[in-house]
N, C-alpha and C. Protein backbone atom coordinates (compact mmCIF):
# COMPACT_ATOMS: atom_id res chain seq x y z
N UNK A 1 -99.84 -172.79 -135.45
CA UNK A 1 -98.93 -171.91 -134.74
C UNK A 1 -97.53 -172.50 -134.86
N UNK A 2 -96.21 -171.74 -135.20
CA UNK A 2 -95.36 -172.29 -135.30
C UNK A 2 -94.36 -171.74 -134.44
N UNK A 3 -93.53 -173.19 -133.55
CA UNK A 3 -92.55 -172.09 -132.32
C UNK A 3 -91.20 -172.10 -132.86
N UNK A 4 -90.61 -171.47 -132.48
CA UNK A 4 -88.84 -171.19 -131.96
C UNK A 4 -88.13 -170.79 -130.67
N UNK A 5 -87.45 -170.73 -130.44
CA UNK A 5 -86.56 -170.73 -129.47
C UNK A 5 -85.70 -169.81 -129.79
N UNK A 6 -85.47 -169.17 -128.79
CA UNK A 6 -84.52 -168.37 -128.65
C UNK A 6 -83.55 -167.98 -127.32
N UNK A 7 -81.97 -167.71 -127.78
CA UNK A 7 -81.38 -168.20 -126.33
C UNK A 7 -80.88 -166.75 -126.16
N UNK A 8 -81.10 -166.00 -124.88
CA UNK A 8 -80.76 -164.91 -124.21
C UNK A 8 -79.68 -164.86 -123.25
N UNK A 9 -78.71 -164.10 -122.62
CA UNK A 9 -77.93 -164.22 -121.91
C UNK A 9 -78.73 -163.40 -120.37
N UNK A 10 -78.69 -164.33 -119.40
CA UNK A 10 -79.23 -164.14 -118.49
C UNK A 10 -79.64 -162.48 -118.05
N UNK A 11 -78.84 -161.93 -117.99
CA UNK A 11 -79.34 -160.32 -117.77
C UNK A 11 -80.31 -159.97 -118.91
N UNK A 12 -80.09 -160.05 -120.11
CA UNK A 12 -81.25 -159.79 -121.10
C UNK A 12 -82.25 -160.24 -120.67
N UNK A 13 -82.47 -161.33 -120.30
CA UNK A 13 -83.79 -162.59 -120.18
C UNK A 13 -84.24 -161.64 -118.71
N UNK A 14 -83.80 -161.15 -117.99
CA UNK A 14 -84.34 -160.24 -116.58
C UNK A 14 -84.59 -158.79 -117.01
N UNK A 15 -83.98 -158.51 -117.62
CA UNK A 15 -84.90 -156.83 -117.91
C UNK A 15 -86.05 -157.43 -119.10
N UNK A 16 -85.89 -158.04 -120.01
CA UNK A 16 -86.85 -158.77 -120.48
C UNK A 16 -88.82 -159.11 -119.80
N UNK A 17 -87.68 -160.28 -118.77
CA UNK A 17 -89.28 -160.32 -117.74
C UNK A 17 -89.44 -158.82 -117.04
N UNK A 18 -88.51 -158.34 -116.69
CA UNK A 18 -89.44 -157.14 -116.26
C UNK A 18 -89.72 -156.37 -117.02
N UNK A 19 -89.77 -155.88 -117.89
CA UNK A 19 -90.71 -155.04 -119.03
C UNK A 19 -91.96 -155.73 -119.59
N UNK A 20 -91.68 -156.87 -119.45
CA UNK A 20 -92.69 -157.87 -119.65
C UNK A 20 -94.01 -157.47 -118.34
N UNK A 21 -93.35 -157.43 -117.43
CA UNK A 21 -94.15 -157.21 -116.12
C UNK A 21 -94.83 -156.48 -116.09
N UNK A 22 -94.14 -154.95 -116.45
CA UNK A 22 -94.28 -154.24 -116.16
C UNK A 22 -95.28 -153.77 -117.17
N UNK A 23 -95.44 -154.08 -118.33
CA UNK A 23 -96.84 -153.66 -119.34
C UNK A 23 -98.02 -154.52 -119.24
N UNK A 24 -98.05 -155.96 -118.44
CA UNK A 24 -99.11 -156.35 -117.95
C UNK A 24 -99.07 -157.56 -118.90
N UNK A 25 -98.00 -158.22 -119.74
CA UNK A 25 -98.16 -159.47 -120.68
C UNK A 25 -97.85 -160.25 -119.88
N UNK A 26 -98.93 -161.47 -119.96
CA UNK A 26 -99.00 -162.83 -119.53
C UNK A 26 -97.61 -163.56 -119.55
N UNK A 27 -97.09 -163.39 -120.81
CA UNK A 27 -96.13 -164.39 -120.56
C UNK A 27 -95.08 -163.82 -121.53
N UNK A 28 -94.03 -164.46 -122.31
CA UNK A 28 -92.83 -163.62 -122.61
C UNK A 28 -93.10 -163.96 -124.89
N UNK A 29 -94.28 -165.41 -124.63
CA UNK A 29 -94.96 -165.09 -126.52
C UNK A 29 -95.57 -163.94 -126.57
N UNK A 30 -96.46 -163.75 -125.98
CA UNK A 30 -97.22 -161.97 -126.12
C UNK A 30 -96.85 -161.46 -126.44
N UNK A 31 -95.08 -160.86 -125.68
CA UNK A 31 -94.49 -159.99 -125.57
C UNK A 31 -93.99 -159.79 -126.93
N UNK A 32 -93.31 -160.88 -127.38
CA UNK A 32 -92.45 -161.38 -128.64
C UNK A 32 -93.33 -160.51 -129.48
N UNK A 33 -94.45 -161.26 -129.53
CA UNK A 33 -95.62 -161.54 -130.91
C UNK A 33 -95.71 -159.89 -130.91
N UNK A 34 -96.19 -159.18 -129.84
CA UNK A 34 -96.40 -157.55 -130.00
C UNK A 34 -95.45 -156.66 -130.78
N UNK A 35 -94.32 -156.76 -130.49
CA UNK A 35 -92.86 -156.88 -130.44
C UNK A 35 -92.63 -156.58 -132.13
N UNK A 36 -92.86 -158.48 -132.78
CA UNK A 36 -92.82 -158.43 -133.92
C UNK A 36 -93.86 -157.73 -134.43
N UNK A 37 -94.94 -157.83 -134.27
CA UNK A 37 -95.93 -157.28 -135.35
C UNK A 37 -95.32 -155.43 -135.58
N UNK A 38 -94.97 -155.20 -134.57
CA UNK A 38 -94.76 -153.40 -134.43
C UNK A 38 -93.31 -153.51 -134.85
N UNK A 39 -92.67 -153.93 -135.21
CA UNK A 39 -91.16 -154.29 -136.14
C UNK A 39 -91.73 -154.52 -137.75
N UNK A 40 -92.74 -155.21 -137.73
CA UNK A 40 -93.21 -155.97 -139.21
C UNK A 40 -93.88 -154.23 -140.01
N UNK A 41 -94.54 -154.04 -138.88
CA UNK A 41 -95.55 -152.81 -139.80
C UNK A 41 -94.66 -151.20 -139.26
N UNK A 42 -93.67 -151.13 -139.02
CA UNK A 42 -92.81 -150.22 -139.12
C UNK A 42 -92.10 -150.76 -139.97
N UNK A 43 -91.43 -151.05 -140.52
CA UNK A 43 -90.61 -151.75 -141.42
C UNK A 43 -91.68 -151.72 -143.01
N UNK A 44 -92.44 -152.10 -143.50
CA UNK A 44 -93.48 -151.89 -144.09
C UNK A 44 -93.99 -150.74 -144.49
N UNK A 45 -94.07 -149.71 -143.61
CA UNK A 45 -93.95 -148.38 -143.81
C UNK A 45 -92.91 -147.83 -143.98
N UNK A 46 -91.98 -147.78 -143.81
CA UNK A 46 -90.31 -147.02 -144.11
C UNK A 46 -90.01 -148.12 -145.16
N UNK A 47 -90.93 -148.81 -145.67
CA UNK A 47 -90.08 -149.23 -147.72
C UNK A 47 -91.41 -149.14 -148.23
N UNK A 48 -92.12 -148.17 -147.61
CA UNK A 48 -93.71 -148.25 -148.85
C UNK A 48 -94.32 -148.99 -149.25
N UNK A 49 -94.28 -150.08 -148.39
CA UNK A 49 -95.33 -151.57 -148.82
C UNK A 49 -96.66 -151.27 -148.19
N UNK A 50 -97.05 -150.13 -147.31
CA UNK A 50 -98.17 -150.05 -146.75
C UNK A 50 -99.32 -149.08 -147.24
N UNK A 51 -99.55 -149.55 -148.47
CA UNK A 51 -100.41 -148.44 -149.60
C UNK A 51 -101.55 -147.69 -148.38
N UNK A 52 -102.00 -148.69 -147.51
CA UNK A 52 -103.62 -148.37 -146.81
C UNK A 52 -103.21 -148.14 -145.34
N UNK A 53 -103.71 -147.13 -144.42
CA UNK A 53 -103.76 -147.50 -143.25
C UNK A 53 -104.77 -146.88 -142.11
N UNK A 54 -104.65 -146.84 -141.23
CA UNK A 54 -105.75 -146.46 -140.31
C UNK A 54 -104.85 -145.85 -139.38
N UNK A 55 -105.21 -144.87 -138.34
CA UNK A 55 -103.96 -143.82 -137.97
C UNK A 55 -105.24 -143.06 -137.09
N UNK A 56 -104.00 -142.84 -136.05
CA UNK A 56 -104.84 -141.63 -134.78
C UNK A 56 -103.48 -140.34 -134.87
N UNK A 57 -104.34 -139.10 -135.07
CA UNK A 57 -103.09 -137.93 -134.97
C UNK A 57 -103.82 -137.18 -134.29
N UNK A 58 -103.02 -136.95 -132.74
CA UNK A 58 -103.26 -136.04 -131.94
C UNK A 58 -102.22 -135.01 -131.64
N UNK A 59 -103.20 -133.87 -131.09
CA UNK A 59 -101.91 -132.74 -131.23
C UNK A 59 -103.07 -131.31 -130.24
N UNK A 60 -101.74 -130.66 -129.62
CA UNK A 60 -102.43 -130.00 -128.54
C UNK A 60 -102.41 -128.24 -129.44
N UNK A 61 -103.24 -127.51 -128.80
CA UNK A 61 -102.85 -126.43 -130.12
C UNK A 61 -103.54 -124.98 -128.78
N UNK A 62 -103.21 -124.33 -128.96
CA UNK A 62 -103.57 -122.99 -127.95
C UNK A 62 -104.64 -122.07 -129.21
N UNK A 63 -106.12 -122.53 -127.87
CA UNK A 63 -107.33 -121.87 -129.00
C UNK A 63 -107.44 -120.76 -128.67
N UNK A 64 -106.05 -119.81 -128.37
CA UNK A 64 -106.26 -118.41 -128.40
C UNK A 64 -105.08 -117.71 -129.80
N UNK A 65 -104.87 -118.95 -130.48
CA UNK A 65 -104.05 -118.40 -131.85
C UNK A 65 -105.30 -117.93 -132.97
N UNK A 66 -104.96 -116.73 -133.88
CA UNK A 66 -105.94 -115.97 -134.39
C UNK A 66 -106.30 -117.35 -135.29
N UNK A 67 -107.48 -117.47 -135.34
CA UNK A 67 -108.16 -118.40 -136.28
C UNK A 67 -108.18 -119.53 -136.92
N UNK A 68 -107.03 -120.26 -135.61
CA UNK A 68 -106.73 -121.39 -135.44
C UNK A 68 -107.64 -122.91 -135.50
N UNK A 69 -108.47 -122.32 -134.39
CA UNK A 69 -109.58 -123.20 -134.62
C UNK A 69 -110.39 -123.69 -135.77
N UNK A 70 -110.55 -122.56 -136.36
CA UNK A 70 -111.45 -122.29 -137.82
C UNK A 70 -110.03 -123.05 -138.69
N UNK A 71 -109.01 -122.45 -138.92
CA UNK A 71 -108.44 -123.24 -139.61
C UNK A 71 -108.26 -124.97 -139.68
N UNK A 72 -108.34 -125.10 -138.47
CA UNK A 72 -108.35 -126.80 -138.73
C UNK A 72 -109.29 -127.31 -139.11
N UNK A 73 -110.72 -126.83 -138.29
CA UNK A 73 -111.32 -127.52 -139.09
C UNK A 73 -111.60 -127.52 -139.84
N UNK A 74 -111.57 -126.66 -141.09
CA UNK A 74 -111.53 -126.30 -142.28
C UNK A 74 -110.75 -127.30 -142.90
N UNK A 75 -109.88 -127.64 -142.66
CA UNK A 75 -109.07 -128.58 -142.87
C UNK A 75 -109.38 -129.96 -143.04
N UNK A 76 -109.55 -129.99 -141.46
CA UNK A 76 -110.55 -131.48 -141.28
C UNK A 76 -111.85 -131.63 -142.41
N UNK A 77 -112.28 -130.67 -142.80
CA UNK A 77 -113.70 -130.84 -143.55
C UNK A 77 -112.99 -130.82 -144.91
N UNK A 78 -111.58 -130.06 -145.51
CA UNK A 78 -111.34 -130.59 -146.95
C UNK A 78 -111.46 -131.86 -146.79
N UNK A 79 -110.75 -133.06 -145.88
CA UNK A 79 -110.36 -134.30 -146.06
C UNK A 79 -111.55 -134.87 -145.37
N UNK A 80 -112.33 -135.01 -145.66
CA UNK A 80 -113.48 -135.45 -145.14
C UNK A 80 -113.59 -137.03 -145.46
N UNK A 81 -112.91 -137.18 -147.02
CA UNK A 81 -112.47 -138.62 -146.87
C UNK A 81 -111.47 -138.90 -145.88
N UNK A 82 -110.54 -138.47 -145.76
CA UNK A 82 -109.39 -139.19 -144.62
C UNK A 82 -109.61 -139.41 -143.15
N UNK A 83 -110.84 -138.20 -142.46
CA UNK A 83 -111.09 -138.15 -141.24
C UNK A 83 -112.29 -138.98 -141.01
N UNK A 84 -112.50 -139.87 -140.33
CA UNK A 84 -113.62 -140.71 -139.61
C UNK A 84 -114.00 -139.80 -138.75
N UNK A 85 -113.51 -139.43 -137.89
CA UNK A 85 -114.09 -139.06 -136.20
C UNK A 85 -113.04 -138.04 -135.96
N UNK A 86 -113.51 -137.00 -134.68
CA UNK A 86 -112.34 -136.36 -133.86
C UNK A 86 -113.07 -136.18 -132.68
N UNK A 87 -112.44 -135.88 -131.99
CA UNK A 87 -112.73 -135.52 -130.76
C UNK A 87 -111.78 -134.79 -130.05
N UNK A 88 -112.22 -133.81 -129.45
CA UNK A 88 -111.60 -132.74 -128.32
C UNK A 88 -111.50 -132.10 -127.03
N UNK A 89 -110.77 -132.04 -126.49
CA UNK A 89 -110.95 -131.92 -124.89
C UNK A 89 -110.07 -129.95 -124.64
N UNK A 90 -110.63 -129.98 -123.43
CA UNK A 90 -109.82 -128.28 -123.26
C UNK A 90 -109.53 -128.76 -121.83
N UNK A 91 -107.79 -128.94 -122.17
CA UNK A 91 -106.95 -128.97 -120.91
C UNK A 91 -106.91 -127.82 -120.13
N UNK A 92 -107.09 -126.62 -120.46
CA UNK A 92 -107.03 -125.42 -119.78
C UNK A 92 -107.65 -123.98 -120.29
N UNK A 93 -107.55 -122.55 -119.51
CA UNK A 93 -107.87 -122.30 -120.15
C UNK A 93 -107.34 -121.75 -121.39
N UNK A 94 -105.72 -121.88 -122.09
CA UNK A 94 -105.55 -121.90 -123.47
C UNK A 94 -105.46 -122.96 -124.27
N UNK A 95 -105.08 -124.16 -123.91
CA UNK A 95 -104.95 -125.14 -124.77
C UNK A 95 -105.55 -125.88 -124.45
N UNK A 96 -106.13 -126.99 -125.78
CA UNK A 96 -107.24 -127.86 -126.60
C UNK A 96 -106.32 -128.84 -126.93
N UNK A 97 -106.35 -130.51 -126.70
CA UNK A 97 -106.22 -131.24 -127.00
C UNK A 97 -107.38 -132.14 -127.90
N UNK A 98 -106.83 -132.49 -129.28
CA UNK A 98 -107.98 -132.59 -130.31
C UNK A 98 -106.98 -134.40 -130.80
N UNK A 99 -107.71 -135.43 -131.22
CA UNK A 99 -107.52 -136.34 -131.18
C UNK A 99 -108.51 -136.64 -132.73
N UNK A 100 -107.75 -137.07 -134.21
CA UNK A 100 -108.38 -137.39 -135.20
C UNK A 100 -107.97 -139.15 -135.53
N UNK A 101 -109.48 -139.76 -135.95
CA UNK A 101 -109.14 -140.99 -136.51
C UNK A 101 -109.13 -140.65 -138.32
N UNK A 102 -108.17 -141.71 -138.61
CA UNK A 102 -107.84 -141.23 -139.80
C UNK A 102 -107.70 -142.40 -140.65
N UNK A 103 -108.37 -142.60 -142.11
CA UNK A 103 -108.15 -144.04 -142.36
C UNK A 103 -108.25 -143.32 -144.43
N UNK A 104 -107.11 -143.95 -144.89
CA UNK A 104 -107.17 -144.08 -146.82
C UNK A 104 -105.55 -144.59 -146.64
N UNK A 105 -105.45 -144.28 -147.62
CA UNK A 105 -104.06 -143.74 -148.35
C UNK A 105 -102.86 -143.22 -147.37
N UNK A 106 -101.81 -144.31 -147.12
CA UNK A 106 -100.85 -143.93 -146.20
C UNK A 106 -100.08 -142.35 -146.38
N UNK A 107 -99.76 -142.50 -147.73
CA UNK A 107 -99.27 -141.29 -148.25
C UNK A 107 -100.10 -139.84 -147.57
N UNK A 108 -101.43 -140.05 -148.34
CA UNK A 108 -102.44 -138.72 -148.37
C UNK A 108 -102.05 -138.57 -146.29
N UNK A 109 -102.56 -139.89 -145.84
CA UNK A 109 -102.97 -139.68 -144.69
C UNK A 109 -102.06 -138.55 -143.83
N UNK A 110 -100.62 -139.17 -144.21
CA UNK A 110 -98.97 -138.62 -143.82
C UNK A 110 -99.25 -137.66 -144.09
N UNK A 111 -99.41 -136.66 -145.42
CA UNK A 111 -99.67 -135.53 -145.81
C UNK A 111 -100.32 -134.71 -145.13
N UNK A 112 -101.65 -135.34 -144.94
CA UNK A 112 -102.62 -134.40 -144.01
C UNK A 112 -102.35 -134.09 -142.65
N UNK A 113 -101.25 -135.10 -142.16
CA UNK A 113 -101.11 -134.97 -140.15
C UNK A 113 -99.93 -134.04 -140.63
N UNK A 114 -98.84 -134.15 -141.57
CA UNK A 114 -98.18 -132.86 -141.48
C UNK A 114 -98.53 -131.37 -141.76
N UNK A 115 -99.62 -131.27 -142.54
CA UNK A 115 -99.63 -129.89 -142.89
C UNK A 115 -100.66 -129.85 -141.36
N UNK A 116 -101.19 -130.37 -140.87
CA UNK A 116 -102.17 -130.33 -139.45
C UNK A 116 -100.99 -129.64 -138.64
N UNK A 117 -100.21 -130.63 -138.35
CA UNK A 117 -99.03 -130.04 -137.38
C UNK A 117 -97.98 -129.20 -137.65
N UNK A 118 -98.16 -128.43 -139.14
CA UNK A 118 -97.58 -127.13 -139.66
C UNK A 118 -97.92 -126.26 -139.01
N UNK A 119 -99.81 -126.06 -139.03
CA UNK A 119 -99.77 -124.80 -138.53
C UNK A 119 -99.21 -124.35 -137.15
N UNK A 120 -99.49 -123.02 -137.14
CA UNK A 120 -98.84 -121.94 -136.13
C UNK A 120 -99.99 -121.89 -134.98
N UNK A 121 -99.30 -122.52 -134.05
CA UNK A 121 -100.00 -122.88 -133.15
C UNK A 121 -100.31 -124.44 -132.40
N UNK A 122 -99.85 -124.89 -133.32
CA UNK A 122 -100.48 -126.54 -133.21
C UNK A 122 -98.83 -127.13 -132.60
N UNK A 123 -98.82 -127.90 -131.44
CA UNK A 123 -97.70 -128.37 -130.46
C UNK A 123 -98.30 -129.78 -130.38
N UNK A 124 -97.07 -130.43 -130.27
CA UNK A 124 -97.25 -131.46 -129.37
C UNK A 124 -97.78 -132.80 -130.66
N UNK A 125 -97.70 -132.77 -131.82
CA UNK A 125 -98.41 -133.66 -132.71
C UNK A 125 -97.78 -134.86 -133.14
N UNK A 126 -98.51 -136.11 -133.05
CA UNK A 126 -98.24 -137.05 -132.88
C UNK A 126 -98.93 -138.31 -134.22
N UNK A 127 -98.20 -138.78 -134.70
CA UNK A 127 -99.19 -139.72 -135.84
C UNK A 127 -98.96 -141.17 -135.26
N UNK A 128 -100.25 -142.18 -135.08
CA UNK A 128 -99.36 -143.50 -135.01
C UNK A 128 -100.21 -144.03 -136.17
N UNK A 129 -99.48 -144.41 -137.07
CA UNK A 129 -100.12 -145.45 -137.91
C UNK A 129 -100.35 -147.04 -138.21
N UNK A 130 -100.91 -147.95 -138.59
CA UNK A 130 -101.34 -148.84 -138.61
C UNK A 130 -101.73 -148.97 -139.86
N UNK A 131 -101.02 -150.20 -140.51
CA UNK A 131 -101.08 -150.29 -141.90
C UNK A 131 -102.10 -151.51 -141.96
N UNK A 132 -102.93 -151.48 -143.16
CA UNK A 132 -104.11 -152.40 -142.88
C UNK A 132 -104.10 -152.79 -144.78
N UNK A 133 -104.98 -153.67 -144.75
CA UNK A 133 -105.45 -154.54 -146.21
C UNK A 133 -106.78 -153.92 -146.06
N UNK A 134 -107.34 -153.49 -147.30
CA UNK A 134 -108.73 -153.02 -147.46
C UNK A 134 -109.32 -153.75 -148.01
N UNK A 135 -109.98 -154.50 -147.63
CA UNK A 135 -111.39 -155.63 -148.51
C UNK A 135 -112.72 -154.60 -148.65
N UNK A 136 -113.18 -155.30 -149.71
CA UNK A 136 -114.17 -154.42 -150.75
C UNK A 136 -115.52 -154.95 -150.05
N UNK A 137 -116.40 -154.84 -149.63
CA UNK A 137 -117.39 -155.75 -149.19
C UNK A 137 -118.62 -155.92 -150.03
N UNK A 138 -118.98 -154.96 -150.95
CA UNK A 138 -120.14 -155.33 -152.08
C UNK A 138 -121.37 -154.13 -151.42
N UNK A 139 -121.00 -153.93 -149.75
CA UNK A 139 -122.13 -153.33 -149.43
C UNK A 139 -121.50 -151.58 -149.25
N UNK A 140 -121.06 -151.06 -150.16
CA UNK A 140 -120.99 -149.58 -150.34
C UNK A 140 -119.84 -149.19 -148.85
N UNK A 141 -119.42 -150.24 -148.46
CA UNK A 141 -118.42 -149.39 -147.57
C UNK A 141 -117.13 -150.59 -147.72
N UNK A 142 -115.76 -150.41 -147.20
CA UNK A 142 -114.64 -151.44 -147.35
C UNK A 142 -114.43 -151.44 -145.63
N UNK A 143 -113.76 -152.44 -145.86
CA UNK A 143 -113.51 -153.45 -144.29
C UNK A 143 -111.76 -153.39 -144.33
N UNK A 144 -110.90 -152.60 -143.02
CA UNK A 144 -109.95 -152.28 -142.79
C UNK A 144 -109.37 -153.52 -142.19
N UNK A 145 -108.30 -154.49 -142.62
CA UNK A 145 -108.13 -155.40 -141.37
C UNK A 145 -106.26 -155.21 -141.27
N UNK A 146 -105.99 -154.95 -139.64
CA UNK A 146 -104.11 -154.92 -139.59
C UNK A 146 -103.24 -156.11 -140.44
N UNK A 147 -103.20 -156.08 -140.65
CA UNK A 147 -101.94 -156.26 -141.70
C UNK A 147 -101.22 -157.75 -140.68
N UNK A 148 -100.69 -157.62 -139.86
CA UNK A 148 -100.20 -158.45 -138.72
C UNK A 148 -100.96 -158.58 -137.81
């Protein structure tokens, strides 16, 4: 583990600890270390160093748009490589909050949460990605690990 130091001017160093506080980190390395890693792999992605990643895109959509429903998942089932899992909840009675895990190709992945949150109907859509190294494992599936 390797340290540094760093010197803050007293008011920084107090909204500091309190944001610190206030998300529940132990101490003010946590904070840092979180900090950097989500600087490192944003940064990584906005210059295209992140060929692979793993990604949740959620998005709320009103399942009374004509054939909305059917359209996504239609969707979801072209990319059947990109989608792992989804899951869905019905906030009310018009709108469906639907939640996809998503793991290849940063590019493809990007591709697919935008034309998702194209259609007519679909609000509220959200991508977070997570750029990862793909190891090959020998046993017919690959092993995703974060990057940072």
């Amino acid at each position: 583990m390797e340290r540094f130091t760093i010197s803050l001017d007293e008011s920084l160093a107090s909204e500091f600890d309190g944001l610190i506080r206030r998300r529940g980190y132990a101490n003010r390395s946590e904070a840092v270390r979180d900090m950097l890693r989500s600087e490192l792999e944003r940064d990584r992605l906005d210059r295209d160093e992140a060929p692979h990643c793993v990604a949740s895109l959620s998005y709320i959509y009103d399942h009374h748009e004509r054939q909305l429903s059917e359209r996504l998942t239609d969707m979801q089932h072209h990319a059947h490589d990109l989608v792992v899992s989804s899951m869905h909840v019905h906030l009310d009675h018009d709108n469906c909050l639907e939640t996809l895990i998503l793991r290849g190709h940063t590019l493809e992945v990007r591709a697919f949460a935008d034309q998702m949150a194209a259609e007519r109907g679909v609000r509220h859509a959200q991508l977070n990605l997570v750029p990862v190294d793909v190891e090959a494992t020998g046993h017919n599936h690959t092993h995703s690990r974060p990057k940072t």
